[in-house]
Structure formats: C-alpha cells, structure tokens
N, C-alpha and C. Protein backbone atom coordinates (compact mmCIF):
# COMPACT_ATOMS: atom_id res chain seq x y z
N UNK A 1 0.85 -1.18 0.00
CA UNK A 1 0.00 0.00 0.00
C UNK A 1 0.89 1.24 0.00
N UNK A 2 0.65 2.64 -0.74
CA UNK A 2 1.34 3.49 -1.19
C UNK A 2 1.33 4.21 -0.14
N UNK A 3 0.20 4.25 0.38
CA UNK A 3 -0.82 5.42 1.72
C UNK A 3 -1.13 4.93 2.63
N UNK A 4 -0.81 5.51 3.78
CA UNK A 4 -1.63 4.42 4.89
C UNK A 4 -2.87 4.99 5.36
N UNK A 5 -3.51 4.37 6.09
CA UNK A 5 -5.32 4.66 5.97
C UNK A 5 -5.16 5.69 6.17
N UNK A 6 -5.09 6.86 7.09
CA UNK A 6 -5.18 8.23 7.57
C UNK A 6 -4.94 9.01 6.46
N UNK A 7 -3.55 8.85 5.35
CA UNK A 7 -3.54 9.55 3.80
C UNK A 7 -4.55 9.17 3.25
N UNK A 8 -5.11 7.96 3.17
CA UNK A 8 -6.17 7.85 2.44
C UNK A 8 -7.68 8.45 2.76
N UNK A 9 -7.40 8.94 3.97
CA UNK A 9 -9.08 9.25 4.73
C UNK A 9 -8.52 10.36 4.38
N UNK A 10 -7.57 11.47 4.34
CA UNK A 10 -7.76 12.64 3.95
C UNK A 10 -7.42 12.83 2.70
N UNK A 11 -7.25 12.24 1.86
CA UNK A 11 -6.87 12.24 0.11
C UNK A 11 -8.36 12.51 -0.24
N UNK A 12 -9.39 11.02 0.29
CA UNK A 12 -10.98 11.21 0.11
C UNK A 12 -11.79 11.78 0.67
N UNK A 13 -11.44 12.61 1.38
CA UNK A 13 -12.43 13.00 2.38
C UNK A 13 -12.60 14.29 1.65
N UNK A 14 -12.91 15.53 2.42
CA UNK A 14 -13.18 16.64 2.13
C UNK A 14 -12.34 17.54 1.17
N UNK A 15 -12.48 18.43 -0.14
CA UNK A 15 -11.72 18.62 -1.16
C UNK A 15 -10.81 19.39 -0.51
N UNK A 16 -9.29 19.71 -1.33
CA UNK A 16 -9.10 20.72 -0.31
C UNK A 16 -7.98 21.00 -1.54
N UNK A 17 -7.55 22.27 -1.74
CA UNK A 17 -6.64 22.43 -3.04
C UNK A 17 -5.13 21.88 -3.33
N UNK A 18 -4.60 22.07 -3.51
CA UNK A 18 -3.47 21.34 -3.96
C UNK A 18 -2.63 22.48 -4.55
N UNK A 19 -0.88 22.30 -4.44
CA UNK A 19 -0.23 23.29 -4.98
C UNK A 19 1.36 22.22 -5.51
N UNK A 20 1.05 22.29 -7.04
CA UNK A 20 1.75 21.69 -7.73
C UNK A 20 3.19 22.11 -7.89
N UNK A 21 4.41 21.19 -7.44
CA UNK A 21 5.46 21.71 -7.83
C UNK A 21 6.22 20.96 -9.32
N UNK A 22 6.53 21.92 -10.38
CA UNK A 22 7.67 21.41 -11.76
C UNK A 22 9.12 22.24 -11.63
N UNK A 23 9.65 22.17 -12.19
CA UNK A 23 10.93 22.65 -12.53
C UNK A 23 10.99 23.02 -14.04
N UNK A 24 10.95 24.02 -14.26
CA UNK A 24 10.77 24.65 -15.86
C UNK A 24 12.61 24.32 -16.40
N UNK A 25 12.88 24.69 -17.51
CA UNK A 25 13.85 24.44 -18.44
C UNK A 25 15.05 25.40 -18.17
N UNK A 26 15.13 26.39 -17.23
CA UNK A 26 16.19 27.35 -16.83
C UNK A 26 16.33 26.36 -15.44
N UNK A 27 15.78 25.52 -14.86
CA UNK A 27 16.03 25.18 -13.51
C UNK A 27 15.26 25.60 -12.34
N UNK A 28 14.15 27.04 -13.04
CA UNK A 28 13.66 27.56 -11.88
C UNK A 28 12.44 26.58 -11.57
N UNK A 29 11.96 26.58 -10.17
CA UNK A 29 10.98 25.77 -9.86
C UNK A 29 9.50 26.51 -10.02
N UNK A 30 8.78 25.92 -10.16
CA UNK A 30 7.52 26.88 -10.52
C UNK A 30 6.23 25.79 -9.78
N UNK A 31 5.63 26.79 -8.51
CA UNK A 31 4.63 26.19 -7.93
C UNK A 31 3.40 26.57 -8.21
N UNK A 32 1.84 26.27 -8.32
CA UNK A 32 0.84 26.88 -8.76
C UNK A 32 -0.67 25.85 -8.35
N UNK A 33 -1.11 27.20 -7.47
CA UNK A 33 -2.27 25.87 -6.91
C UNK A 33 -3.31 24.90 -7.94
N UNK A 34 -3.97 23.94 -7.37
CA UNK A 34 -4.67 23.07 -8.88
C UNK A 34 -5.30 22.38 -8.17
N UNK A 35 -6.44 21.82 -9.04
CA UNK A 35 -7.47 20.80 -8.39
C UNK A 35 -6.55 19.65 -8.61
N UNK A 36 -7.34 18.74 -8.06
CA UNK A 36 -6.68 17.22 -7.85
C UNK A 36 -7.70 15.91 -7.97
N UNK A 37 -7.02 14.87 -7.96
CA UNK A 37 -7.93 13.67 -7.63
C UNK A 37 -7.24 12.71 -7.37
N UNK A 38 -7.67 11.81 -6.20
CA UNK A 38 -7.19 10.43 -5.87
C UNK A 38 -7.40 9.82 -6.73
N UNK A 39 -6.59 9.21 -7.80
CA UNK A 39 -6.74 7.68 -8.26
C UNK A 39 -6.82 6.28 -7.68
N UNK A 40 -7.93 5.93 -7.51
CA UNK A 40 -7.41 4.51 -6.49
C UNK A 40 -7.31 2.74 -7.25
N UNK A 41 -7.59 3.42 -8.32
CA UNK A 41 -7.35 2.36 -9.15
C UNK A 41 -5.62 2.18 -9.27
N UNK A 42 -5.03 3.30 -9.57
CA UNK A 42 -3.74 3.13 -9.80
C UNK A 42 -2.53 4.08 -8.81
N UNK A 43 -3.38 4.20 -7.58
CA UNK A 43 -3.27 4.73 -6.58
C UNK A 43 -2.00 5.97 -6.53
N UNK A 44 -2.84 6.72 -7.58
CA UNK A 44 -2.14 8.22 -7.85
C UNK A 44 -2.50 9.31 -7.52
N UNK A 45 -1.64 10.59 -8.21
CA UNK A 45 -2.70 11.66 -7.91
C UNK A 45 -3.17 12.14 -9.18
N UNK A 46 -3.96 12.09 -9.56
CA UNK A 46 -4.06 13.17 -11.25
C UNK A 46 -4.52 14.39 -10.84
N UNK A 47 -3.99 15.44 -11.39
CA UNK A 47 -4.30 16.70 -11.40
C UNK A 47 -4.52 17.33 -13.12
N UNK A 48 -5.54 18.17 -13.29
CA UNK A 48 -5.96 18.63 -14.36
C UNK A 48 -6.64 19.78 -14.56
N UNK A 49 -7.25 20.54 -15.56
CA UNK A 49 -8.37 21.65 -15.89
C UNK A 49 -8.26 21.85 -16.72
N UNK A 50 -9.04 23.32 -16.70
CA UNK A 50 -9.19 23.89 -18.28
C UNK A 50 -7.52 24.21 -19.28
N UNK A 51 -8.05 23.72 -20.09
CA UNK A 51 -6.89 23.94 -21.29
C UNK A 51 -5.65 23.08 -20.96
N UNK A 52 -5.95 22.30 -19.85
CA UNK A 52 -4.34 22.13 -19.11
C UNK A 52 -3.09 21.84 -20.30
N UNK A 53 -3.58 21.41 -21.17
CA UNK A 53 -2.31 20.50 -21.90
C UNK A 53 -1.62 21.68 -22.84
N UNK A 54 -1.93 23.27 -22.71
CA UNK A 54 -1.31 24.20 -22.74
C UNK A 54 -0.28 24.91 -21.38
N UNK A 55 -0.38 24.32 -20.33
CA UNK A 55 -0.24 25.23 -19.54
C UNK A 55 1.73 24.66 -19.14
N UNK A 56 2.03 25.92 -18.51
CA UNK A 56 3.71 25.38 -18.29
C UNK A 56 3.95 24.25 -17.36
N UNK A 57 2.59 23.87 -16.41
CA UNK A 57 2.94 22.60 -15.73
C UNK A 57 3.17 21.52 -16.18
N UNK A 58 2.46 21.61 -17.31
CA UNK A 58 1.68 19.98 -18.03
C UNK A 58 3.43 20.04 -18.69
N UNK A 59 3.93 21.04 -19.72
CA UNK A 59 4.93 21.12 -20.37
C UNK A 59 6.16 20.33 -19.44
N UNK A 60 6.19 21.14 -18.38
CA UNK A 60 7.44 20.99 -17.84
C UNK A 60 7.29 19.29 -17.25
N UNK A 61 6.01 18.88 -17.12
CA UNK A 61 6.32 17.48 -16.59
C UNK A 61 6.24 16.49 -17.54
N UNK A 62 6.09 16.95 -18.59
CA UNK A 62 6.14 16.26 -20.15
C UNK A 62 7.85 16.04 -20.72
N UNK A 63 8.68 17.31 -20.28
CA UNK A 63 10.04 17.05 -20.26
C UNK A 63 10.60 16.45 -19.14
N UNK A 64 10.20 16.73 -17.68
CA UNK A 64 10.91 16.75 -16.91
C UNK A 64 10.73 15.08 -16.22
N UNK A 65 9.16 14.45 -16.27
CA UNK A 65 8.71 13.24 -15.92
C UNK A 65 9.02 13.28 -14.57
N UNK A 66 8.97 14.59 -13.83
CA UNK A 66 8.84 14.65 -11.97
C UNK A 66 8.21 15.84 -11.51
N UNK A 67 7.56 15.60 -10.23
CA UNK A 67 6.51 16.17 -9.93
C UNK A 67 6.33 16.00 -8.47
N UNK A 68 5.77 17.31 -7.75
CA UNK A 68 5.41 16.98 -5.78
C UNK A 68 4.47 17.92 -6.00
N UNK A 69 3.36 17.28 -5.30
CA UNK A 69 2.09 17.95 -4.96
C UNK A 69 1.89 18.04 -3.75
N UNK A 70 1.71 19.72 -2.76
CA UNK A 70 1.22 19.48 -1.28
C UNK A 70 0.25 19.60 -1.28
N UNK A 71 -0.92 18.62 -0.48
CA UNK A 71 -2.44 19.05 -0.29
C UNK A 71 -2.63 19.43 1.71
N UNK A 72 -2.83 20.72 1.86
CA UNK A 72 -3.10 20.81 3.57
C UNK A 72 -4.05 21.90 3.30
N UNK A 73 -4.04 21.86 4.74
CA UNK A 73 -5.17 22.88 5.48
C UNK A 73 -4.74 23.26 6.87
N UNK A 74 -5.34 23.91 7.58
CA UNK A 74 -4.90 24.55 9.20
C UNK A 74 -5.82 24.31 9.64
N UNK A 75 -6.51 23.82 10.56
CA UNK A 75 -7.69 23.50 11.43
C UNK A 75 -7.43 24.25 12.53
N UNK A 76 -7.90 25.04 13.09
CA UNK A 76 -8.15 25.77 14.29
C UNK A 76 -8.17 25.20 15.70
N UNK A 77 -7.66 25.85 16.88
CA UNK A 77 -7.13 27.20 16.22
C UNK A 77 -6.16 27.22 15.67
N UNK A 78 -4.67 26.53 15.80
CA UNK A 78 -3.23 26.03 14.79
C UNK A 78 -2.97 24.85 14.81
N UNK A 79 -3.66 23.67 13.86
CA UNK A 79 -3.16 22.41 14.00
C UNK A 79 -3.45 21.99 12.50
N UNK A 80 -2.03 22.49 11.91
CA UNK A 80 -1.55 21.98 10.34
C UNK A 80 -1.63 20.30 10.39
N UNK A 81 -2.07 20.32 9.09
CA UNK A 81 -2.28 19.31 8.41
C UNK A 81 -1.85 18.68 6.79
N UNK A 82 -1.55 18.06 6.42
CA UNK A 82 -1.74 17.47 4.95
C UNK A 82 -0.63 16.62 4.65
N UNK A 83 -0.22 16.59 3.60
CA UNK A 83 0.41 15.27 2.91
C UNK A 83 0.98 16.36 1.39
N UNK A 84 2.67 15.79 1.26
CA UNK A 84 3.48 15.87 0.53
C UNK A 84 3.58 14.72 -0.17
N UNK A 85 3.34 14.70 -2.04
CA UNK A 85 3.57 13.61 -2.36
C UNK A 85 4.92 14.13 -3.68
N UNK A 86 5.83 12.92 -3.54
CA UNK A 86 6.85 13.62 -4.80
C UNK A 86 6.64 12.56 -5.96
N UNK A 87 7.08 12.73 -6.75
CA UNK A 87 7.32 10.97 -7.83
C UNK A 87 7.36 11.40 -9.80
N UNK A 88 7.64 9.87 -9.41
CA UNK A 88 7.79 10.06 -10.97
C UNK A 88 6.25 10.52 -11.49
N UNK A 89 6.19 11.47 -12.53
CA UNK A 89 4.91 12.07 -13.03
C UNK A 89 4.82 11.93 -14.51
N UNK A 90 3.67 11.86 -15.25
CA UNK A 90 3.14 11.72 -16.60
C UNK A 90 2.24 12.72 -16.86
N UNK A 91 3.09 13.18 -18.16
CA UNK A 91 1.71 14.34 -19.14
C UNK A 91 0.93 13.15 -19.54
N UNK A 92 -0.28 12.92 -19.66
CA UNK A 92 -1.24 12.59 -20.29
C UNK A 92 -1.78 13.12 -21.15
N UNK A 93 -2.33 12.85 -22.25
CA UNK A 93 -3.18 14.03 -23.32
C UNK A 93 -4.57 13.15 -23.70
N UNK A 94 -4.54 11.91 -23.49
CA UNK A 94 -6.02 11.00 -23.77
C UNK A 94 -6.58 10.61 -22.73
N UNK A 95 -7.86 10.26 -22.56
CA UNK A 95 -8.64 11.37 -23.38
C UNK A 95 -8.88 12.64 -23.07
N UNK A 96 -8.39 12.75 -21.52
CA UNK A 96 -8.56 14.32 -21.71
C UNK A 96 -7.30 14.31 -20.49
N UNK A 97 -6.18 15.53 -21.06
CA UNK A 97 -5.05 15.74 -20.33
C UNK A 97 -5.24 16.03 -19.21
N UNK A 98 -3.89 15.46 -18.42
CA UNK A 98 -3.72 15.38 -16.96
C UNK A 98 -2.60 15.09 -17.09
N UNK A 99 -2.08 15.77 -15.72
CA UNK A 99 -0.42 15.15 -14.82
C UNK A 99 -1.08 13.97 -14.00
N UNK A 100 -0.38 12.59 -13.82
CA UNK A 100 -0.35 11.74 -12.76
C UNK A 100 0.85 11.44 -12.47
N UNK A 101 1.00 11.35 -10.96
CA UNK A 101 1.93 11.47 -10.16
C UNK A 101 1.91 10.25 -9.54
N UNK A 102 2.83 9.11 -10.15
CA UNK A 102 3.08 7.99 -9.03
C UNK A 102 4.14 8.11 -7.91
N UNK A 103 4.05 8.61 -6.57
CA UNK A 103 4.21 8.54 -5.48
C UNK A 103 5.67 7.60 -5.14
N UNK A 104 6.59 7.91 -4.85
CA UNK A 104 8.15 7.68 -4.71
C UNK A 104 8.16 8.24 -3.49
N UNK A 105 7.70 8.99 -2.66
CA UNK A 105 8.13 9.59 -1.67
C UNK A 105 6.96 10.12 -1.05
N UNK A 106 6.24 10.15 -0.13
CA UNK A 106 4.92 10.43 0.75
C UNK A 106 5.68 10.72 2.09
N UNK A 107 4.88 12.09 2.73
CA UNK A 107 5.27 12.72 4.30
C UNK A 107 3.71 13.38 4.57
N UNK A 108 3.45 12.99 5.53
CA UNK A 108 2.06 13.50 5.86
C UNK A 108 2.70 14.14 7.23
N UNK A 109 1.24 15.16 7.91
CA UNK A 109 2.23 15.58 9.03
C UNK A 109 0.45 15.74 9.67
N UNK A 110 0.08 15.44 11.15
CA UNK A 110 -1.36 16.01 11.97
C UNK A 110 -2.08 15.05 11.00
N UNK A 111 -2.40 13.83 10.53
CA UNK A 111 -3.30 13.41 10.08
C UNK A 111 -3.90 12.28 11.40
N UNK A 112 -2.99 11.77 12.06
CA UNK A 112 -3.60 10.91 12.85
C UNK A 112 -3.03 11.54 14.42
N UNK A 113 -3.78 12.61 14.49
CA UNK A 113 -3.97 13.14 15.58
C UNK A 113 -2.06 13.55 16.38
N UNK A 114 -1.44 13.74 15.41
CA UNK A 114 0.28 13.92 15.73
C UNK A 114 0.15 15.08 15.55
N UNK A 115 1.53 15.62 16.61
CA UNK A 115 1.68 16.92 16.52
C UNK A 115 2.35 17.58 14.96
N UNK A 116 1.70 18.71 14.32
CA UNK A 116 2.57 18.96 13.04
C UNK A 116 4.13 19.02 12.70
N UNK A 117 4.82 18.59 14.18
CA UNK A 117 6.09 18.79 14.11
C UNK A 117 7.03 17.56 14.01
N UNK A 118 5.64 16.17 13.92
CA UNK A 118 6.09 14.86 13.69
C UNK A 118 5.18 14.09 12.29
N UNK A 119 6.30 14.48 11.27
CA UNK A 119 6.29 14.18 10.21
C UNK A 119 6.37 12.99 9.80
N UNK A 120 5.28 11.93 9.41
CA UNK A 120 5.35 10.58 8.99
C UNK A 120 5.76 10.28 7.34
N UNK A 121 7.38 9.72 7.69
CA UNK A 121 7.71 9.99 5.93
C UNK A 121 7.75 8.25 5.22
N UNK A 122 8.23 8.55 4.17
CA UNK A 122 8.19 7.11 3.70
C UNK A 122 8.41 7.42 1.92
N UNK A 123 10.12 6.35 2.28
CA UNK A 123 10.41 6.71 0.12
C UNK A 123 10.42 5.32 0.02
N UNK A 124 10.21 5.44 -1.66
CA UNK A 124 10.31 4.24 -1.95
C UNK A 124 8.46 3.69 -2.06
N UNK A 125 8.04 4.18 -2.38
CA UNK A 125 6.66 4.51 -2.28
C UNK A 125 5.51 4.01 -3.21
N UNK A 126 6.50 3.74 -4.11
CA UNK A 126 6.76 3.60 -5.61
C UNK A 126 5.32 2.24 -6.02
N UNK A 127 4.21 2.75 -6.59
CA UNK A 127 3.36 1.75 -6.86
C UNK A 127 3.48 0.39 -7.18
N UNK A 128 3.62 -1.15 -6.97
CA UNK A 128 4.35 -2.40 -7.41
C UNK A 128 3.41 -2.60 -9.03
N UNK A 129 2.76 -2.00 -9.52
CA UNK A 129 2.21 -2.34 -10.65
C UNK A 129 2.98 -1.60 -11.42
C-alpha cells in the first residue's frame, strides 16, 4: 500500500486544493495551486483543468517526468495538516489531459492526531504495478 489509511481518509475525504510543484527548463521551480484527484485504481494523484495540456505545468512534466504535490489545510485554532507527495509524473493528453503522479516519496504531518512537528515519511513509495 502506497498510503496508509489516515492519507487515504484525507486524500478522500473533504476537497481541499493542492499546490503543484515542476521545474521549468532554466532550472527555476515553478509552484501553482490546482485541483486534484485520488486515483485509487492506480493509486495516484491526477491533477488537471481547463486547457491544461497548454499550460507550463503539463509542459514541464512532459520534459521533466517529476513532480510533488502538497495538499493541507490549518484547522483551528493552529493544528496543520496534509500530505506531501513527490514521484515520478506523466503528461497525459487521452482522453482528456492530466499530470499523474506515481508517489516515490509520501510525508504527511497532523493526520492521525500527531503533533505537526512529527512528520510521517516514507520513500520508496513507488506503486508495485
């Protein structure tokens, strides 16, 4: 398993945005928030929208084939939350474009009631299919 239940109860649970990191062609890194979706068939992340298969994310992970997405939130009154995922990533263009991100590296931090300053990591993450 890629996720352990608690990533998975907050991957599905309530939406919450996502902020995509690529590395463009000078080296600079370029982050930019984005919707998302759990894949659980192939237990990824796909991220997508309008026009995407124009946009410099889709590009840069079409050359670059790597990708980290953070999904959190702050719950009140200060108790951070979410999940860092890094991995090897795919432009898709059929049938309708998307980045998916198979997972090499997962760190969640406050998902199962831990303080945000105890970070549950784990590489090697890497889907067996």
């Amino acid at each position: 398993m890629i996720f352990s239940d608690a990533e998975l109860a907050y991957l599905t649970g309530e939406p919450h945005l996502g902020r995509l990191a690529t590395v463009g062609p000078d080296g600079m890194p370029h982050v930019t928030p984005v919707g998302w979706s759990y894949n659980s068939e192939l237990q990824t992340i796909d991220i997508g929208g309008h026009d995407f298969a124009r946009t410099k994310k889709y590009r840069d992970v079409a050359r670059t084939r790597r990708a980290a997405i953070v999904i959190d939130e702050v719950l009140p009154p200060w108790r951070p939350r979410g999940i860092e995922v890094r991995g090897d990533a795919a432009a898709i263009d059929q049938p309708t474009p998307l980045i998916r991100i198979q997972p090499t590296r997962v760190v969640s931090w406050g998902l199962e009631g831990a303080e945000a300053d105890e970070p549950q990591a784990r590489t090697g993450a890497r889907n067996p299919q």
